[in-house]
C-alpha atoms as a PDB file:
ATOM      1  CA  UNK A   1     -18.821 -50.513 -24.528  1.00  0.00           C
ATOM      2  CA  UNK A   2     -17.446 -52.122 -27.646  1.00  0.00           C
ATOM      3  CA  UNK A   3     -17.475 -50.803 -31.085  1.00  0.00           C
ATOM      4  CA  UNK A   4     -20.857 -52.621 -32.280  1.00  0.00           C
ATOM      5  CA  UNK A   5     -22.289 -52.076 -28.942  1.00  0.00           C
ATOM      6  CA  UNK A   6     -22.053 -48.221 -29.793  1.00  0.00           C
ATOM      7  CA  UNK A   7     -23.023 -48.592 -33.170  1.00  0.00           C
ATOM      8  CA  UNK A   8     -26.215 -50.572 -31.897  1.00  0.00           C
ATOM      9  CA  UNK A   9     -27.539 -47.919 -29.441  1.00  0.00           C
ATOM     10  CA  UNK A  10     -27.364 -45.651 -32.258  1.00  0.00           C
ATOM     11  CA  UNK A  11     -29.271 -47.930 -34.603  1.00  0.00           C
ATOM     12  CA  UNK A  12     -32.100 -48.390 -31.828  1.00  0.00           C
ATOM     13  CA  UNK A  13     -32.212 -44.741 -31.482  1.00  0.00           C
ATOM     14  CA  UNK A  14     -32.874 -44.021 -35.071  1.00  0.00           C
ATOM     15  CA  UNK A  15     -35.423 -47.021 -34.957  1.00  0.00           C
ATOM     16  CA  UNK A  16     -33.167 -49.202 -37.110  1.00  0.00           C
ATOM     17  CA  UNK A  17     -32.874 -52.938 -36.604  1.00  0.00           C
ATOM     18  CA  UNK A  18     -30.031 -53.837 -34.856  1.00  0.00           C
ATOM     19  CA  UNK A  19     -26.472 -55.211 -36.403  1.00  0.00           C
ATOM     20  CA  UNK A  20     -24.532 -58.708 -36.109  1.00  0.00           C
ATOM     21  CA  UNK A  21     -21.230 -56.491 -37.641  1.00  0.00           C
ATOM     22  CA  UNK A  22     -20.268 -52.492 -38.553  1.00  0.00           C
ATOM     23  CA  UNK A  23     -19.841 -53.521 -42.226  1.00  0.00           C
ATOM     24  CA  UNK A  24     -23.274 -55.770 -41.703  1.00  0.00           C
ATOM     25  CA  UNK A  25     -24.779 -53.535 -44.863  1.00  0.00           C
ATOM     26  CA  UNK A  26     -23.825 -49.658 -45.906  1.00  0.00           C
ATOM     27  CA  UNK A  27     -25.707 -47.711 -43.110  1.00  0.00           C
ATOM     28  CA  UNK A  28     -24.116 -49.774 -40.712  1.00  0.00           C
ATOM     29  CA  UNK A  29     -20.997 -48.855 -41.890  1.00  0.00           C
ATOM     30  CA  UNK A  30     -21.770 -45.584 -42.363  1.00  0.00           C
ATOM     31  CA  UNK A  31     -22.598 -45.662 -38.517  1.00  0.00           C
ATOM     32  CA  UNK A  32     -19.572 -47.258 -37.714  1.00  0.00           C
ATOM     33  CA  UNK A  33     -17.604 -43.995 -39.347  1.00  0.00           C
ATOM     34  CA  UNK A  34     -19.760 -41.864 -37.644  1.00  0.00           C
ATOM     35  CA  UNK A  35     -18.777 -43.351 -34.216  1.00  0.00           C
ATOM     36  CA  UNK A  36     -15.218 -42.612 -35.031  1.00  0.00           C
ATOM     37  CA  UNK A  37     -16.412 -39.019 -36.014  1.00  0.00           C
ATOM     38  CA  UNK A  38     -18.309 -38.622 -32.987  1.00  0.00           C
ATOM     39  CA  UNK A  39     -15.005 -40.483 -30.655  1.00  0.00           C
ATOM     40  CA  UNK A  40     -12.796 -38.382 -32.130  1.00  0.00           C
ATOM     41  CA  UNK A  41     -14.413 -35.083 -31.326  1.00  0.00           C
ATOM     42  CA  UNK A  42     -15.215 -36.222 -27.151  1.00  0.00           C
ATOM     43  CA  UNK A  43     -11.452 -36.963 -27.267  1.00  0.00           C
ATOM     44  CA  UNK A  44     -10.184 -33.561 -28.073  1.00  0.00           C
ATOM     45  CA  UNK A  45     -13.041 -32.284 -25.491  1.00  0.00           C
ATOM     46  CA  UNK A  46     -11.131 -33.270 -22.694  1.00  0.00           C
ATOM     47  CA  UNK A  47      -8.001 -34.973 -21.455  1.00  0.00           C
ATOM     48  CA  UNK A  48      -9.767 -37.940 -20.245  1.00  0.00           C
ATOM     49  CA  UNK A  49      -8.276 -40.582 -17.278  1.00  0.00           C
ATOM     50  CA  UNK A  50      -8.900 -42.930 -19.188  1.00  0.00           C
ATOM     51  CA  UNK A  51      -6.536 -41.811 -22.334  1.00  0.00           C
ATOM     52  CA  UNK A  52      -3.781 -41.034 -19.862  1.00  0.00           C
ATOM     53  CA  UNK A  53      -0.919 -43.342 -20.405  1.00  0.00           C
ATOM     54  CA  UNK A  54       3.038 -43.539 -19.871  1.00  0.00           C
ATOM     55  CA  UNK A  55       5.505 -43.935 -22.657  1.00  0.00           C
ATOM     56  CA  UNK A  56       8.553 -44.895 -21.602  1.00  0.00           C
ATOM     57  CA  UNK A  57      12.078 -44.251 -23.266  1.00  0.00           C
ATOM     58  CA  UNK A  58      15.297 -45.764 -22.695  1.00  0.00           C
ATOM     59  CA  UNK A  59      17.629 -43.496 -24.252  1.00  0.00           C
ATOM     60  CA  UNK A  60      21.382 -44.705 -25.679  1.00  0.00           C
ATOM     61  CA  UNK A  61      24.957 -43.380 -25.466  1.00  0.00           C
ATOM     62  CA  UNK A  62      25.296 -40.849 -27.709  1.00  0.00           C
ATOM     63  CA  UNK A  63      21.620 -40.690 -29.356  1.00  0.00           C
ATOM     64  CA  UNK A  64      19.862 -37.566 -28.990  1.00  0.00           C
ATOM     65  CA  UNK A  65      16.500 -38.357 -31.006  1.00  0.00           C
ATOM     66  CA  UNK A  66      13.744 -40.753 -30.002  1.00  0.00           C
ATOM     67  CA  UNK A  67      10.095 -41.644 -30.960  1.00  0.00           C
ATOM     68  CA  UNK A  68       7.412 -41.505 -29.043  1.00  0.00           C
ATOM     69  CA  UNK A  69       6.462 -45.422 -29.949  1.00  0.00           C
ATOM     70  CA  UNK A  70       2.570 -45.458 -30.833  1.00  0.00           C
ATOM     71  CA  UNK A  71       2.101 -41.959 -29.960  1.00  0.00           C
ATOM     72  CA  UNK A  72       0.767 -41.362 -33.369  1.00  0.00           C
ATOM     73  CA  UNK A  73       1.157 -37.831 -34.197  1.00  0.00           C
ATOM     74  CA  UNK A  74      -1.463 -35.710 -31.865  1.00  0.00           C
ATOM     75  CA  UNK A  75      -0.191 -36.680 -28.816  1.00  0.00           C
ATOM     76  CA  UNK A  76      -0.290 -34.448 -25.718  1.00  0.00           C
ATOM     77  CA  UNK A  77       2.103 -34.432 -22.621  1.00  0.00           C
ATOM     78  CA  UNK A  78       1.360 -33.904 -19.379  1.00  0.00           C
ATOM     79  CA  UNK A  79       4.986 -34.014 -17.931  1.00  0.00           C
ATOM     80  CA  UNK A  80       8.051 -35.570 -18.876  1.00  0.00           C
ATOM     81  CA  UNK A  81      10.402 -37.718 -15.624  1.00  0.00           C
ATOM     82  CA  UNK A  82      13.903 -38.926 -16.117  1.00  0.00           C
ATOM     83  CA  UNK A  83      13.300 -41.376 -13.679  1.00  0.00           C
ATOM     84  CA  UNK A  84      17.012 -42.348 -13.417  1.00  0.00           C
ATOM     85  CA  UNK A  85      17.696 -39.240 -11.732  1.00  0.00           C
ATOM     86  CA  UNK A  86      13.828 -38.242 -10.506  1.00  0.00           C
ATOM     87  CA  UNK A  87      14.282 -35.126 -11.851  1.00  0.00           C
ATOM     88  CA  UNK A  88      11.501 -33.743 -14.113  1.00  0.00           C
ATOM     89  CA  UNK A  89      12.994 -32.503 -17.678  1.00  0.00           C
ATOM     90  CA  UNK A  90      12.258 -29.169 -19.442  1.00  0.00           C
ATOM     91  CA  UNK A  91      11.063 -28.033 -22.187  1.00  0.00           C
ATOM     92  CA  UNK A  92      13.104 -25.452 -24.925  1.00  0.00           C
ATOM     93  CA  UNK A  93      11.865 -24.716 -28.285  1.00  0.00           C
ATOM     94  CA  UNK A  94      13.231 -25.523 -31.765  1.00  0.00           C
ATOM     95  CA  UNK A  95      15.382 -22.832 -31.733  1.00  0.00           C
ATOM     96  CA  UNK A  96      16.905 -22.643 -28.774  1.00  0.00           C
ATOM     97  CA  UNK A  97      17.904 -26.493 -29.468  1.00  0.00           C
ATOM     98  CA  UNK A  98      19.376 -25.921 -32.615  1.00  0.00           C
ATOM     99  CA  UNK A  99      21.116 -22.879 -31.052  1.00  0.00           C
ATOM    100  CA  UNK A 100      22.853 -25.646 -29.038  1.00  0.00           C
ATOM    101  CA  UNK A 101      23.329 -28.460 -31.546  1.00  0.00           C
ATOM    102  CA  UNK A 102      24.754 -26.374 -34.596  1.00  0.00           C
ATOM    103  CA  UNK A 103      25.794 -23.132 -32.966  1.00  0.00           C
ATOM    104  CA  UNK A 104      27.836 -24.139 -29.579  1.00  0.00           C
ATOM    105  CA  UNK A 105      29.402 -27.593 -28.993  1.00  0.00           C
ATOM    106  CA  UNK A 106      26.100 -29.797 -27.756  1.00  0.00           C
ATOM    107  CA  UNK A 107      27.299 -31.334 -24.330  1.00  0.00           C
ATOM    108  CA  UNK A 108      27.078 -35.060 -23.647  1.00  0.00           C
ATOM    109  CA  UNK A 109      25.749 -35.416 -19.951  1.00  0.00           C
ATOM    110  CA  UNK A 110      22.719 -36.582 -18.708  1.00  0.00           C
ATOM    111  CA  UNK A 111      19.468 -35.319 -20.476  1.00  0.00           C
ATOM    112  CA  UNK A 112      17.913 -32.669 -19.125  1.00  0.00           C
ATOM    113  CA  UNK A 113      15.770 -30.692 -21.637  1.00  0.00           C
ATOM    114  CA  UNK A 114      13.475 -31.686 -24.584  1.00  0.00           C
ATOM    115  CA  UNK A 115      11.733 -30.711 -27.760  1.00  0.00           C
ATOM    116  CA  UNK A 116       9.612 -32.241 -30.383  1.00  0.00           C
ATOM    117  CA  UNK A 117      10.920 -32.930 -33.394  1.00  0.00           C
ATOM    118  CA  UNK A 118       8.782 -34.088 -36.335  1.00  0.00           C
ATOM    119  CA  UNK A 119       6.928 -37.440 -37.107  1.00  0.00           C
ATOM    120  CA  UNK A 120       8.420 -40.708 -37.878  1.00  0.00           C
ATOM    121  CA  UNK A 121       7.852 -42.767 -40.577  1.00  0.00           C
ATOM    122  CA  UNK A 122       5.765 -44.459 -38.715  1.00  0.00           C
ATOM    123  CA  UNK A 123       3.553 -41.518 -37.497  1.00  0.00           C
ATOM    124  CA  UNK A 124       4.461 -41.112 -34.144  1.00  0.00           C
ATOM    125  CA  UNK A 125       5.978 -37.907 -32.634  1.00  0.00           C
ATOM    126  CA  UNK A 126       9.287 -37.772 -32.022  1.00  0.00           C
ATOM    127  CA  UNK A 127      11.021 -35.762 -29.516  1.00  0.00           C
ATOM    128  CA  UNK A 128      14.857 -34.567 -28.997  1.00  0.00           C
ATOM    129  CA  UNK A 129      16.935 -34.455 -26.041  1.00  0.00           C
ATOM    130  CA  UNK A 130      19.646 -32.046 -24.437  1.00  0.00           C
ATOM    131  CA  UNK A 131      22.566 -32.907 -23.474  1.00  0.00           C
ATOM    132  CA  UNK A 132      22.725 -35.964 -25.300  1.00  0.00           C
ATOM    133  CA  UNK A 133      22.802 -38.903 -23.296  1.00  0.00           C
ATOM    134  CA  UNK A 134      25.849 -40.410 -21.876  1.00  0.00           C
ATOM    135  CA  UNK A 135      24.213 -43.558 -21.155  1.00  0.00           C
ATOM    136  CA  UNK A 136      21.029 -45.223 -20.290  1.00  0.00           C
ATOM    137  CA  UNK A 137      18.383 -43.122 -18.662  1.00  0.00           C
ATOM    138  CA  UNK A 138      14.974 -44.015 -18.188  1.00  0.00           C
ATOM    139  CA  UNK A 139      12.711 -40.851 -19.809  1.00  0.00           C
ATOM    140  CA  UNK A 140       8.716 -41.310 -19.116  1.00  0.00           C
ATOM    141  CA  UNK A 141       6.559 -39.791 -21.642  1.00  0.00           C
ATOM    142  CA  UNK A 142       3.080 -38.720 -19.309  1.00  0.00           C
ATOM    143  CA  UNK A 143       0.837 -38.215 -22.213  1.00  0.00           C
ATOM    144  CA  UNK A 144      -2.781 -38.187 -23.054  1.00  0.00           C
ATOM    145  CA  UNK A 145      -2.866 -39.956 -26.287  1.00  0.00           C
ATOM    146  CA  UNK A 146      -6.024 -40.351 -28.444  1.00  0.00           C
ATOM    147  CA  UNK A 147      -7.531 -43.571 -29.056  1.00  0.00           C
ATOM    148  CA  UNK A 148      -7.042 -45.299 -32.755  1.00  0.00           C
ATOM    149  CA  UNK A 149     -10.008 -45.517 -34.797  1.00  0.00           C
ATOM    150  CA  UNK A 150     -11.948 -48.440 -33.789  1.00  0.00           C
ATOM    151  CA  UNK A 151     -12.428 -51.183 -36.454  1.00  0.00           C
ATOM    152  CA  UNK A 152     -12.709 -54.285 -34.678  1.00  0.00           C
ATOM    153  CA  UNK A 153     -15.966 -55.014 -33.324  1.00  0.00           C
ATOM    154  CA  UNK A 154     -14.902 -55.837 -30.196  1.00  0.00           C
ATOM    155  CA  UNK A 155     -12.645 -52.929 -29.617  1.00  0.00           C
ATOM    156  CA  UNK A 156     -13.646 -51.494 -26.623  1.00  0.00           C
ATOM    157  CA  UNK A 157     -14.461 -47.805 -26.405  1.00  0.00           C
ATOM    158  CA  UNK A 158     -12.281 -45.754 -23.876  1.00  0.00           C
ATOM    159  CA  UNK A 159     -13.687 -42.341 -23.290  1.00  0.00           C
ATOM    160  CA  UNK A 160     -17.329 -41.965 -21.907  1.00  0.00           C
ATOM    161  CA  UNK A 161     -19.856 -43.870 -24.318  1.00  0.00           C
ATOM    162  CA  UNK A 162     -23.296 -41.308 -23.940  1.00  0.00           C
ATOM    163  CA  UNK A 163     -21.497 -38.738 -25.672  1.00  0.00           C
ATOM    164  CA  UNK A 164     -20.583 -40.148 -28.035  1.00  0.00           C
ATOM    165  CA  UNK A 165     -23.442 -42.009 -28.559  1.00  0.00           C
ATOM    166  CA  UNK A 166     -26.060 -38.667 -28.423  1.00  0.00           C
ATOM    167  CA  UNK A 167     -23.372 -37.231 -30.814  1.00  0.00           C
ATOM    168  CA  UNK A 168     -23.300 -40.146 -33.244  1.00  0.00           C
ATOM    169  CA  UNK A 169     -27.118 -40.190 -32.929  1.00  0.00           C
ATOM    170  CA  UNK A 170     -27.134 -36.347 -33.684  1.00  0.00           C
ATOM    171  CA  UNK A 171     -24.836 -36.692 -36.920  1.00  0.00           C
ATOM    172  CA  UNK A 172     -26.625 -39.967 -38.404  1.00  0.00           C
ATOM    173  CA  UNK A 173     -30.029 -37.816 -38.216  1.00  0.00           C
ATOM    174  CA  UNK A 174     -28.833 -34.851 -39.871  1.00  0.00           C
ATOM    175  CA  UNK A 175     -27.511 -37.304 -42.755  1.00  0.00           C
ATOM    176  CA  UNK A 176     -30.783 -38.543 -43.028  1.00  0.00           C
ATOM    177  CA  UNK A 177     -32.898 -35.456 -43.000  1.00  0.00           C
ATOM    178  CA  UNK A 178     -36.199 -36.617 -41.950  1.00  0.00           C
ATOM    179  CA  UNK A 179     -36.218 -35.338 -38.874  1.00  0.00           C
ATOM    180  CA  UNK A 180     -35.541 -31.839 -39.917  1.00  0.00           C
ATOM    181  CA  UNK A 181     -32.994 -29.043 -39.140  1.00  0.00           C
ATOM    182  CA  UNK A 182     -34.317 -28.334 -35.861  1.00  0.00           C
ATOM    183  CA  UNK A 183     -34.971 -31.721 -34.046  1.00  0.00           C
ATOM    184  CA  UNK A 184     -31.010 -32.259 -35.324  1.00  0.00           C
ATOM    185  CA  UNK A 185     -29.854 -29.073 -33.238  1.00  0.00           C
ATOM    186  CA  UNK A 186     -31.641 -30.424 -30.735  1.00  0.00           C
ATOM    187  CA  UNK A 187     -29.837 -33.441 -30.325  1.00  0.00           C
ATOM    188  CA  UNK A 188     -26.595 -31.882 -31.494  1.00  0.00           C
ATOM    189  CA  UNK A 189     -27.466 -29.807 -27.493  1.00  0.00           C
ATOM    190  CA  UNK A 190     -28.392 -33.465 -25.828  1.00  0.00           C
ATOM    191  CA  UNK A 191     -25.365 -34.919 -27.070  1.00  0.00           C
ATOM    192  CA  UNK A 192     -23.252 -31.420 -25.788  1.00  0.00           C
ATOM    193  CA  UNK A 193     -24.874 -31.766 -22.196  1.00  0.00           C
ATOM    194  CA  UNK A 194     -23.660 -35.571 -22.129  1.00  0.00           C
ATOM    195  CA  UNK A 195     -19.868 -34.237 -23.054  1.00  0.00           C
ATOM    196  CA  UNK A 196     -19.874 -31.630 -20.887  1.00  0.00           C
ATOM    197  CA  UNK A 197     -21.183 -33.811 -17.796  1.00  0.00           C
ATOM    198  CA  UNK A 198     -19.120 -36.154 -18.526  1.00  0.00           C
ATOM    199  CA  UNK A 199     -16.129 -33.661 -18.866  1.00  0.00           C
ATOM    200  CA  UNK A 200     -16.915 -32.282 -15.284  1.00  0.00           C
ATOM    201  CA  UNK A 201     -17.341 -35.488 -13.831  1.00  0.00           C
ATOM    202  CA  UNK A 202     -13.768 -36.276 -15.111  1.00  0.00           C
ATOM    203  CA  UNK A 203     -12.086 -33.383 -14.208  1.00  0.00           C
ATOM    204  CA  UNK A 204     -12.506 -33.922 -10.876  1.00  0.00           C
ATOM    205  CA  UNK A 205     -10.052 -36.407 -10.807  1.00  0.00           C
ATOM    206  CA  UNK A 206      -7.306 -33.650 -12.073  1.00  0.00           C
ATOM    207  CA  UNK A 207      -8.981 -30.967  -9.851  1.00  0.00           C
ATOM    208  CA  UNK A 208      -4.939 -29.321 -10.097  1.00  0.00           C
ATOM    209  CA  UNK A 209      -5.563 -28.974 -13.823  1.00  0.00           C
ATOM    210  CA  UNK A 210      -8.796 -26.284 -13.533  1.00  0.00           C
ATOM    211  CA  UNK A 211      -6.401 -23.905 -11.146  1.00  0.00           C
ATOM    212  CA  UNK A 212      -5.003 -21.073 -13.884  1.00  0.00           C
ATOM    213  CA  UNK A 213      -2.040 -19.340 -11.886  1.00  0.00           C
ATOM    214  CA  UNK A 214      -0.081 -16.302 -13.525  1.00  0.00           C
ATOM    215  CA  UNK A 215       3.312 -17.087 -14.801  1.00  0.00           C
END
């Protein structure tokens, strides 16, 4: 669904005419920030299919640091491939990397290990790589990464749209307050049974992700 299709099947459900546009009058656009609200929160619910995505870095002789290239900053990885030599790379914390970089001599080979490091100016996440590259290698970033706000009309919505919908719905009535504090925990519970159907029908696409195994 797009943006104003969302923000539409709220208005109908709070017996609201329908809008042409999100900034059509003020409760439309307060609608339209609700959506984002409610998007927002079904996103962190869940590490949807549909927000699963590759980022792919070519690294450079003798660069250690890269960004993450419209990662934005709350980016989550699933695994990291250096596909030049199919070998998965592995992850070492802050310290241990600047252990190597400022304490011992940092080797120049090809890059094995990883860490994040910060947020460019740009607001993406950038990550750091061990040993530094001797040449071109192609890294791929397997992230989930969240959706941008949507502004457009037309931007199409990528995780399920009945959550978020319900949710919306369930925020946009509590702002109102005619309804009163009960019918608004009511449909704050609708809108939860959407997410969490829709979380279980997703999941079984990553059934490998619900196994916990003792490390």
């Amino acid at each position: 669904m797009t943006y104003l299709d969302v923000v539409n099947a709220v208005l109908k459900r709070l017996r609201e005419p329908v809008a042409t546009s999100i900034d059509q009058n003020t409760y439309t656009a307060l609608m339209g920030e609700y959506v984002n609200d409610a998007k927002r929160i079904v996103e962190d619910a869940w590490d949807w299919s549909a927000l699963r995505t590759t980022i792919t870095v070519p690294t450079v002789d003798a660069t250690h640091t890269y960004s993450l290239t419209g990662s934005g900053d709350d980016v989550k990885t699933i695994n990291i491939i250096n596909t030049t030599s199919s070998s998965f790379m592995i992850y070492k914390d802050r310290y241990w990397m600047d252990n190597t970089f400022f304490i011992n001599d940092p080797a120049t080979s090809e890059p094995q290990y990883y860490t994040f490091y910060g947020i460019d100016s740009s607001g993406d996440t950038k990550v750091k790589l061990y040993p530094i590259p001797n040449g071109v290698y192609s890294i791929d970033f397997n992230v989930v990464k969240r959706q941008a706000d949507l502004s457009d009309p037309t931007d199409v919505l990528l995780v399920p749209h009945m959550p978020v919908i319900h949710l919306t719905t369930a925020l946009a009535s509590r702002e109102r307050g005619e309804t009163g504090g009960r019918e608004s925990m009511e449909l704050f519970s609708f809108a939860n049974s959407f997410l969490s159907d829709a979380v279980a029908l997703d999941s079984q696409k990553h059934p490998e992700e619900l196994i916990y195994r003792a490390v």
